[in-house]
N, C-alpha and C. Protein backbone atom coordinates (compact mmCIF):
# COMPACT_ATOMS: atom_id res chain seq x y z
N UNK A 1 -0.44 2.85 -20.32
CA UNK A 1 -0.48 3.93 -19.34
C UNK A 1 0.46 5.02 -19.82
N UNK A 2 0.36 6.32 -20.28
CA UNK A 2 1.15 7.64 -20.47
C UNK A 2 1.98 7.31 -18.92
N UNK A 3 3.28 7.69 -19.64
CA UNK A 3 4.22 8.06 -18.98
C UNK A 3 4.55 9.05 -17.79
N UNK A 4 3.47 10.04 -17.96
CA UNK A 4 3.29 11.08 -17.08
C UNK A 4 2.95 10.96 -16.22
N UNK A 5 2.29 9.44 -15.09
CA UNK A 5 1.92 8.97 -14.08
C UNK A 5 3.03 8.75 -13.81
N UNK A 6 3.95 8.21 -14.10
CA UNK A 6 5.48 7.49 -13.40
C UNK A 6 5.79 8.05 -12.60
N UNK A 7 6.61 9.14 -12.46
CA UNK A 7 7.26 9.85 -11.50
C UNK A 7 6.42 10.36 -10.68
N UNK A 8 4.79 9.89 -10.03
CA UNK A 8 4.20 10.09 -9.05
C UNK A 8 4.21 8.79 -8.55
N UNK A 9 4.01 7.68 -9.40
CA UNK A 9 3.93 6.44 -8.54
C UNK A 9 5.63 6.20 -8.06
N UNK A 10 6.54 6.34 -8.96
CA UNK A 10 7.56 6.34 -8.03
C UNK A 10 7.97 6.91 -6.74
N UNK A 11 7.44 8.17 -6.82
CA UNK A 11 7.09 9.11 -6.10
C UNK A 11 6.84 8.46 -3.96
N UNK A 12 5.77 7.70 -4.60
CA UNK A 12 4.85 7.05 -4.05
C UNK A 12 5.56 6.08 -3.02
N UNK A 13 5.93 5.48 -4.01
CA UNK A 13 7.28 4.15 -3.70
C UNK A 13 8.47 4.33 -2.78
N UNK A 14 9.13 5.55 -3.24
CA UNK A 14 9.83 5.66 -2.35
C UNK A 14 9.78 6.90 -1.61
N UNK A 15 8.74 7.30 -1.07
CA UNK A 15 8.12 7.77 0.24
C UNK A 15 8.31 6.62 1.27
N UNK A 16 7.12 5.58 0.84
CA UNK A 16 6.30 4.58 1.30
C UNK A 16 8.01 4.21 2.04
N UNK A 17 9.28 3.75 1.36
CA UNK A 17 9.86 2.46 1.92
C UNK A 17 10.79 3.59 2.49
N UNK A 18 11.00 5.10 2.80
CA UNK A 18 11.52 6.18 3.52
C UNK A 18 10.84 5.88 5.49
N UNK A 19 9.23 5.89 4.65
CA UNK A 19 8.63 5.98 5.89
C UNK A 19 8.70 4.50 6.79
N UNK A 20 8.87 3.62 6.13
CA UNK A 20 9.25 2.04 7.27
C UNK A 20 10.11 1.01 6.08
N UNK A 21 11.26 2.11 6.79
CA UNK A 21 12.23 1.12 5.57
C UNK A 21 12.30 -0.65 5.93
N UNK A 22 11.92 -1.15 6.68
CA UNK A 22 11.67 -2.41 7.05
C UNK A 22 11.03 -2.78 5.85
N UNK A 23 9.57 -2.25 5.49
CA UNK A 23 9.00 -2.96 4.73
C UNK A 23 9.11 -3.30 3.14
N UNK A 24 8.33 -4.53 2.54
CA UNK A 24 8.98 -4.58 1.14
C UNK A 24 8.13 -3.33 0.36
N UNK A 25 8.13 -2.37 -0.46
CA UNK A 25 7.41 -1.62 -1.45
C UNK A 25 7.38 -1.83 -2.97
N UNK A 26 6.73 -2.09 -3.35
CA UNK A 26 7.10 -2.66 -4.78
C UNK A 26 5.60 -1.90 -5.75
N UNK A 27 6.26 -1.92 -6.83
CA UNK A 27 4.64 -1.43 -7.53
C UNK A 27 4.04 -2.72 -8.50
N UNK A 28 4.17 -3.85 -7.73
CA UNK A 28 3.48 -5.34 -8.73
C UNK A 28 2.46 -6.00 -7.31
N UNK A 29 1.46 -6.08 -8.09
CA UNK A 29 0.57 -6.92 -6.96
C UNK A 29 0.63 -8.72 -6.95
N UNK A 30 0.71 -8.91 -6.01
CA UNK A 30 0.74 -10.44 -5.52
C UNK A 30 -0.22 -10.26 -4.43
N UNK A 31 -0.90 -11.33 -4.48
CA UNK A 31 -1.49 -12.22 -3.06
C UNK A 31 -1.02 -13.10 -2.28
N UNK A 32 -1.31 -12.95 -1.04
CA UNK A 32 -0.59 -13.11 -0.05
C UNK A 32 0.16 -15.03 -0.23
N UNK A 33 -0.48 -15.40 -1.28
CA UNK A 33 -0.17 -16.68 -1.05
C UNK A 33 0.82 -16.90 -2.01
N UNK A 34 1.28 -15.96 -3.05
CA UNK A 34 2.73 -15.94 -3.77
C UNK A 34 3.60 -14.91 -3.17
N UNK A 35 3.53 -14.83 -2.16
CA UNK A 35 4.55 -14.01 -1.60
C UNK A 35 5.38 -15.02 -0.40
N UNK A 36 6.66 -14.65 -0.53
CA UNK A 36 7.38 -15.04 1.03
C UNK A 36 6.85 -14.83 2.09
N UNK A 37 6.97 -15.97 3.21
CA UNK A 37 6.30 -15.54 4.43
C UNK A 37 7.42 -14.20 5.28
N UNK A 38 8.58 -14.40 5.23
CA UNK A 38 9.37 -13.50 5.38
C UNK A 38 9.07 -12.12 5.21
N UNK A 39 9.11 -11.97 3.73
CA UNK A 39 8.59 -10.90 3.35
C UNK A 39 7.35 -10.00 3.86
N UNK A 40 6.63 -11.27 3.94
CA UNK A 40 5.14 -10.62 4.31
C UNK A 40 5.24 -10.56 6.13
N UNK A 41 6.00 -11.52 6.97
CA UNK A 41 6.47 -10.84 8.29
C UNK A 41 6.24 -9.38 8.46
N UNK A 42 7.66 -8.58 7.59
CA UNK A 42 7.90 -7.41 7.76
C UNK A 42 7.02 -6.39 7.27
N UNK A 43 6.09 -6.85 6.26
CA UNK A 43 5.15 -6.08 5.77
C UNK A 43 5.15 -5.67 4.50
N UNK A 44 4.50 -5.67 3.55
CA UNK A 44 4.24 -5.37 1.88
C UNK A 44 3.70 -3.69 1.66
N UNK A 45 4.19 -3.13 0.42
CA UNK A 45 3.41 -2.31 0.53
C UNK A 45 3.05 -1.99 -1.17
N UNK A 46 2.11 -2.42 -1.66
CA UNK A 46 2.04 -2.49 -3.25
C UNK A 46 1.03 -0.94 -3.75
N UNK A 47 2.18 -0.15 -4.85
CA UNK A 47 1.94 0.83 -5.13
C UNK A 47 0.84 0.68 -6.52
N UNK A 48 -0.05 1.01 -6.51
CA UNK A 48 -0.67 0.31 -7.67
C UNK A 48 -1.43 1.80 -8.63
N UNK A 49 -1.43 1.49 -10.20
CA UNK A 49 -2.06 2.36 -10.77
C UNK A 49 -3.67 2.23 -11.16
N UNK A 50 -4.79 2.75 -10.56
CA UNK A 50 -5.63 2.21 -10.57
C UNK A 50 -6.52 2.87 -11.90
N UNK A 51 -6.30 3.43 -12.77
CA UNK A 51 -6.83 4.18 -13.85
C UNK A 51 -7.13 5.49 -13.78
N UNK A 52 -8.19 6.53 -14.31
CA UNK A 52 -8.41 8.13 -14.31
C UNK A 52 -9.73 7.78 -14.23
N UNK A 53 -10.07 8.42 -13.19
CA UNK A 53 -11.73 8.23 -12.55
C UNK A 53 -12.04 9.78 -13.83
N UNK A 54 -11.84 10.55 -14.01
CA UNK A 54 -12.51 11.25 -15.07
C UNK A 54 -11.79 12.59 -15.55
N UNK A 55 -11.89 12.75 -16.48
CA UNK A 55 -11.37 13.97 -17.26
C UNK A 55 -12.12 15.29 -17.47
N UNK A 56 -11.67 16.05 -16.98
CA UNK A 56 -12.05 17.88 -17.10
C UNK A 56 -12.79 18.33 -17.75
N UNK A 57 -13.38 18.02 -19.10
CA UNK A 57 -13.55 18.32 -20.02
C UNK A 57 -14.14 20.27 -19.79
N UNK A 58 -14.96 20.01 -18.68
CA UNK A 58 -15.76 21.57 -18.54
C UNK A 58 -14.72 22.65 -18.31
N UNK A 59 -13.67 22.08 -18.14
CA UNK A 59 -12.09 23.46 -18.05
C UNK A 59 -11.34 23.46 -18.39
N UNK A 60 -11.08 22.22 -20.05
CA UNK A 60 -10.27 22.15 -20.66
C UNK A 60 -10.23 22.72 -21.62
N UNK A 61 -8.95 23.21 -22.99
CA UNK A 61 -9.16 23.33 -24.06
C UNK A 61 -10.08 22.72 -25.49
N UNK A 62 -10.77 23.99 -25.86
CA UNK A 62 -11.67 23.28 -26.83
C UNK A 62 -11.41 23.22 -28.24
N UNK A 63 -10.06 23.83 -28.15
CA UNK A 63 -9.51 23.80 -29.37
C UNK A 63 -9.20 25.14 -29.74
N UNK A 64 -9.52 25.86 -29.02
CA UNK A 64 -9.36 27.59 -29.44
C UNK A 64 -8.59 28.06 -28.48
N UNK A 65 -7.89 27.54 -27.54
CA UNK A 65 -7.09 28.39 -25.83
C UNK A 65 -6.27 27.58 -25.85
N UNK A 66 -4.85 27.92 -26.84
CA UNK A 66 -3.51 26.77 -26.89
C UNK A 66 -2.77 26.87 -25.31
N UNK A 67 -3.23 27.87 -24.31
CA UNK A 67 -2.78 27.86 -23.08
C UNK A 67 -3.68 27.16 -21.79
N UNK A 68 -4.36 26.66 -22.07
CA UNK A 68 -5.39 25.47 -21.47
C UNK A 68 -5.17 23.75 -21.87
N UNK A 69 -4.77 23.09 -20.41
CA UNK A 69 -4.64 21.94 -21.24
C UNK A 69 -5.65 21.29 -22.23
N UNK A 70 -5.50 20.43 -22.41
CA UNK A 70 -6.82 19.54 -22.80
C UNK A 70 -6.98 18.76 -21.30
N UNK A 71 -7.81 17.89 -21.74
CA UNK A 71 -9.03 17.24 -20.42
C UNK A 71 -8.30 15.73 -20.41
N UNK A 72 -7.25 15.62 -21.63
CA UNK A 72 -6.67 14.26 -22.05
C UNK A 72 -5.39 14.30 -21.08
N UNK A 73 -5.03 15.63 -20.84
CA UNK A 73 -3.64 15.80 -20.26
C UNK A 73 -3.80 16.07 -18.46
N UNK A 74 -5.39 16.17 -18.30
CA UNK A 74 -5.01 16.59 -16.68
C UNK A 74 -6.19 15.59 -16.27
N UNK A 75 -6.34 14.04 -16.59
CA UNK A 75 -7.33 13.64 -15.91
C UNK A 75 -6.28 13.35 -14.78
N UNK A 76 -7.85 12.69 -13.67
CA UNK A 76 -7.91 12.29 -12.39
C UNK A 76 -7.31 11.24 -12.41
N UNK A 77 -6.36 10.83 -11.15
CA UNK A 77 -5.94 9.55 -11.23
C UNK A 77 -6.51 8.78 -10.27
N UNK A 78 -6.49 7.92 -10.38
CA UNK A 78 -6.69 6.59 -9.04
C UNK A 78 -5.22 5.87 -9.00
N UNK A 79 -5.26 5.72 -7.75
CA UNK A 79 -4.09 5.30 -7.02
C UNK A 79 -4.50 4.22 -6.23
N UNK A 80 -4.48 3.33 -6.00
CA UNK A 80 -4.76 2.19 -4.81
C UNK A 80 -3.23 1.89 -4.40
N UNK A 81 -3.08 1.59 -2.84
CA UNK A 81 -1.93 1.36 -1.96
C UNK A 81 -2.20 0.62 -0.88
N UNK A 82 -1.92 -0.92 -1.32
CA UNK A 82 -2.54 -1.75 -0.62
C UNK A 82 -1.16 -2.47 0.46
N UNK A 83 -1.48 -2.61 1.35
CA UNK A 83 -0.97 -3.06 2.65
C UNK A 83 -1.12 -4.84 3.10
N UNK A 84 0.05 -5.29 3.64
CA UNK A 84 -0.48 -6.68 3.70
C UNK A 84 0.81 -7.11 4.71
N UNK A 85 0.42 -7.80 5.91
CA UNK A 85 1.42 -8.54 6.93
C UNK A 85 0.77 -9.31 7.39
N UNK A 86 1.73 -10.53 7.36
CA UNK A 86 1.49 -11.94 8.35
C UNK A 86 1.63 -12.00 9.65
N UNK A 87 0.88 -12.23 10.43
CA UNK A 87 2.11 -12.18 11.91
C UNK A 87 1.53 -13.98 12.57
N UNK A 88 1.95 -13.94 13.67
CA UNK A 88 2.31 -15.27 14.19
C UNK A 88 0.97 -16.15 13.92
N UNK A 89 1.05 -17.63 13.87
CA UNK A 89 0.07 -18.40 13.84
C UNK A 89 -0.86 -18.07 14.86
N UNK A 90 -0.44 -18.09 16.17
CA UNK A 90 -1.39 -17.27 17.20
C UNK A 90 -2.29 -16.16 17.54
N UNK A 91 -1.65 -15.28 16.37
CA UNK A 91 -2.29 -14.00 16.89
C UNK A 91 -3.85 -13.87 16.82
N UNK A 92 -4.28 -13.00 17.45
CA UNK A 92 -5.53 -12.71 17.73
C UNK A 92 -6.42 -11.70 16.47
N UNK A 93 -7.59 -11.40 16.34
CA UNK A 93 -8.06 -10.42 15.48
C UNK A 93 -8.15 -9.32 16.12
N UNK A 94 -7.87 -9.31 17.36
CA UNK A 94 -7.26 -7.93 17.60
C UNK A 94 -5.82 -7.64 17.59
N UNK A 95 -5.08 -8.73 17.87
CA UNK A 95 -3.46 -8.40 17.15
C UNK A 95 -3.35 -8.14 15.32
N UNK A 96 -4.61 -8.62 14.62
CA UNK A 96 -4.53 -8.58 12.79
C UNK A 96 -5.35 -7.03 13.41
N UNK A 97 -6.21 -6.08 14.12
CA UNK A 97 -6.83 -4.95 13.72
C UNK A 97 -5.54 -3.81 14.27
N UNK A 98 -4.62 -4.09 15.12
CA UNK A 98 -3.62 -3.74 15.69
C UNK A 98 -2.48 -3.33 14.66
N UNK A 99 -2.40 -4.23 13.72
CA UNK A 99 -1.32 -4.18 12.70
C UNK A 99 -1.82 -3.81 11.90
N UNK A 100 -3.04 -3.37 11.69
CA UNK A 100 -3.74 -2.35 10.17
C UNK A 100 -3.89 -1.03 10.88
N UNK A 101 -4.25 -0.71 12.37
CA UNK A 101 -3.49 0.33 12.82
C UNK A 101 -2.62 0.54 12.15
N UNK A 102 -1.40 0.62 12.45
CA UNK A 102 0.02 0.62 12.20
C UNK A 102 0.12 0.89 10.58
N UNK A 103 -0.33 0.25 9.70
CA UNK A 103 -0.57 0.47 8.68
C UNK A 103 -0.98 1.41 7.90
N UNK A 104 -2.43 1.92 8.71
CA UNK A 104 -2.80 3.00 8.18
C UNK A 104 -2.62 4.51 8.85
N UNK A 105 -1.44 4.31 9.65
CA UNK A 105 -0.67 5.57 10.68
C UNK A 105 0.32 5.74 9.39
N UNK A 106 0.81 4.50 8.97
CA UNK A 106 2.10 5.05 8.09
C UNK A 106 1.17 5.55 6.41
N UNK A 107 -0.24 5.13 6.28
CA UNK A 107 -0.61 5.74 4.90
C UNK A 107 -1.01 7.47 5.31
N UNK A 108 -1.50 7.73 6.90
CA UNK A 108 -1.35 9.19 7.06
C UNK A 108 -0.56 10.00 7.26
N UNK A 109 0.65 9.51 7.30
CA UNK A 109 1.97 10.02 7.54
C UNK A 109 2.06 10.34 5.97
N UNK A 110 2.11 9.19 4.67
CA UNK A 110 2.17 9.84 3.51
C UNK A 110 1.39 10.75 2.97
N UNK A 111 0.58 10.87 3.31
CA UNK A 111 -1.03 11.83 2.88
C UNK A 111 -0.89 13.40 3.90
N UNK A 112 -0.51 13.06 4.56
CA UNK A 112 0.38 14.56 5.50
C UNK A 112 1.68 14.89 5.16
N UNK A 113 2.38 14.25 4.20
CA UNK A 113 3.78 15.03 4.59
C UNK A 113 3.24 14.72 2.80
N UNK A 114 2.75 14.76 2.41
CA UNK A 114 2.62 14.74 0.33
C UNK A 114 2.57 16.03 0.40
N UNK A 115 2.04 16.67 1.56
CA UNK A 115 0.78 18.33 1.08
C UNK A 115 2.21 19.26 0.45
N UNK A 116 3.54 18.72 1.32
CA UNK A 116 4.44 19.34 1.21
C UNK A 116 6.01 18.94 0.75
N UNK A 117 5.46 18.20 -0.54
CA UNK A 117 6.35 17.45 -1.45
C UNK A 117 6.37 17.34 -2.72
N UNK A 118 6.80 17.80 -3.76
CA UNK A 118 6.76 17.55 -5.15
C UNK A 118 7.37 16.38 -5.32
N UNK A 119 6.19 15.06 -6.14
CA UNK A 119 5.33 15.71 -6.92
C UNK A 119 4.39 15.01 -6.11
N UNK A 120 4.20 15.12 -4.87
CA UNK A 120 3.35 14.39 -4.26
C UNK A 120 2.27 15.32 -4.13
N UNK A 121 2.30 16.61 -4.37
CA UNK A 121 1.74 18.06 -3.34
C UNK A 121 -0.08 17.66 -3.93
N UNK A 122 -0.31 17.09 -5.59
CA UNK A 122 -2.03 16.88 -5.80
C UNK A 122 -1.94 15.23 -5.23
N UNK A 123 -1.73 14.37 -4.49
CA UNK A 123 -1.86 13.50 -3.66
C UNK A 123 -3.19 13.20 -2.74
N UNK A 124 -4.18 12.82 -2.83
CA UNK A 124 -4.75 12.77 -1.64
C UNK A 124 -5.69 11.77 -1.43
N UNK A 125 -5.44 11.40 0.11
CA UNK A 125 -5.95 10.16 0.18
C UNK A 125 -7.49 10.07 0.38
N UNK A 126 -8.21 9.35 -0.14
CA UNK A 126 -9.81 9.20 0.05
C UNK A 126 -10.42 8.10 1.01
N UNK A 127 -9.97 6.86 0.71
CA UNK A 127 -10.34 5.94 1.63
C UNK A 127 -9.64 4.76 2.31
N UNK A 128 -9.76 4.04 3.22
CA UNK A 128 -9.03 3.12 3.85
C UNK A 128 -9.88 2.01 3.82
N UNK A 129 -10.04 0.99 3.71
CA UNK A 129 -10.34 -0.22 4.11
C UNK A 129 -9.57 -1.45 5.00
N UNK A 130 -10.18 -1.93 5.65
CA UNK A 130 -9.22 -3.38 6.59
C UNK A 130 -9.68 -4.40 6.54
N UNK A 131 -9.10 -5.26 7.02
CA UNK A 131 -9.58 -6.87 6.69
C UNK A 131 -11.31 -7.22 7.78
N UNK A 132 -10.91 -6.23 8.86
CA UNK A 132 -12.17 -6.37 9.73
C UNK A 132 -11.92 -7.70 10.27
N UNK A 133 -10.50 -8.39 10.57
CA UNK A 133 -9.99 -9.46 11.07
C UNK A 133 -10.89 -10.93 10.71
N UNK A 134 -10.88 -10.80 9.54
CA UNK A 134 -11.74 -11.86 8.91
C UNK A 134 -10.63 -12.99 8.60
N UNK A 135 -9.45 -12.58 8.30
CA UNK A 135 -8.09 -13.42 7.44
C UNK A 135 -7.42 -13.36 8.51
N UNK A 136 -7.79 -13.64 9.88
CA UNK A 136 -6.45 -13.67 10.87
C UNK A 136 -5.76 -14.82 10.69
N UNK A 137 -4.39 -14.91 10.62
CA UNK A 137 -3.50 -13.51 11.30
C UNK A 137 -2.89 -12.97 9.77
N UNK A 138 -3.38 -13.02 9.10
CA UNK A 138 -3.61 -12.21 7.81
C UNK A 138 -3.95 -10.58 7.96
N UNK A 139 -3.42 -9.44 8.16
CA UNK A 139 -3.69 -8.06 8.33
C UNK A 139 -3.56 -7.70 6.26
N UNK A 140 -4.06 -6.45 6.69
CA UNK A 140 -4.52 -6.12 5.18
C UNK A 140 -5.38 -4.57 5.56
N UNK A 141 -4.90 -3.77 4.22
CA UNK A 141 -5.86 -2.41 4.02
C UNK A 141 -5.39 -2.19 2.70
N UNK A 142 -6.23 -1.46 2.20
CA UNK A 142 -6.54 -1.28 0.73
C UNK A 142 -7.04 0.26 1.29
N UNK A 143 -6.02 1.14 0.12
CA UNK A 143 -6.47 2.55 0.27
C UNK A 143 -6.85 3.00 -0.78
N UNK A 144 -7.54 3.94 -1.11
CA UNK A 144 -7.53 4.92 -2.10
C UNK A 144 -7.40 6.12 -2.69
N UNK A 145 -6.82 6.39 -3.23
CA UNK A 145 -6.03 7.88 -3.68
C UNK A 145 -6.66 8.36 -4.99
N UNK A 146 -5.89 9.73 -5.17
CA UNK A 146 -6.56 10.42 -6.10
C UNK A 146 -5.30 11.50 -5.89
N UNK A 147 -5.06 11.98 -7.45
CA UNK A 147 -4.08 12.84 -8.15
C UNK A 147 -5.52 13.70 -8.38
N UNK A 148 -5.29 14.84 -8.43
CA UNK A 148 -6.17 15.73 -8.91
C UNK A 148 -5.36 16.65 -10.03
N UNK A 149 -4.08 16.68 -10.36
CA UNK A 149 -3.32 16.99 -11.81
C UNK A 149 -2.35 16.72 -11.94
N UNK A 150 -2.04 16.13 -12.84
CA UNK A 150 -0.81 15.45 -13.42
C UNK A 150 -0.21 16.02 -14.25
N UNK A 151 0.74 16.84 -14.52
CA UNK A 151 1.05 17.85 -15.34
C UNK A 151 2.42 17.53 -16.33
């Protein structure tokens, strides 16, 4: 991975553990079943690099405009920011759709306050997914992002 993603996923990271310093933020993925139950109590929040969905080429340098990047230097990124809390043996699948609420209030809180943050400002979020309380009391969302330049 070029280096030039870093300081957005860090970026990322510590937004994320600004906005619910309770929770753990880390940029390494685990499943829920190598993680502490502790941990996963308070809530996970895994910053992940998901590759460059595609490169510019139609507005990049073609070799003749040394003031145009190339298409190598400003692809698209993918970002996935996946979410994950345990809560009581009891709870209900509407207490697991309750806590992906909550979850995905704090991924629009990052996706609203990025517009007005370097280097968060090309940030933006595309999609959310939830467990659809299938893994109760297992909560879970999987988002997806997108850098539109990385400079």
């Amino acid at each position: 991975m070029s280096t030039r993603y870093l300081p957005i996923l860090q970026a990322i990271t510590e937004r994320l553990g600004e906005i619910n310093p309770d929770r753990l933020v880390t940029r390494e993925w685990k499943d829920f079943a190598l993680r502490q139950d502790p941990d996963l109590r308070r809530g996970v929040w895994m910053v992940l690099f998901g590759g460059i969905t595609r490169y510019p080429y139609e507005t990049s340098d073609n070799g003749m405009d040394t003031d145009v990047l190339r298409a190598s230097e400003n692809g698209r990124v993918r970002i996935s920011i996946v979410g994950q809390v345990l809560l009581d043996a009891g709870a209900t699948g509407l207490d697991v759709e309750e806590a992906e609420f909550v979850l995905i209030h704090e991924l629009e809180q990052l996706a609203d306050e990025a517009m007005a943050t370097e280097p968060l400002q090309a940030l933006v979020l595309q999609s959310v997914v939830n467990s659809q309380q299938i893994e109760t009391p297992y909560a879970w969302v999987v988002s997806t992002w997108e850098v539109f330049e990385v400079n």
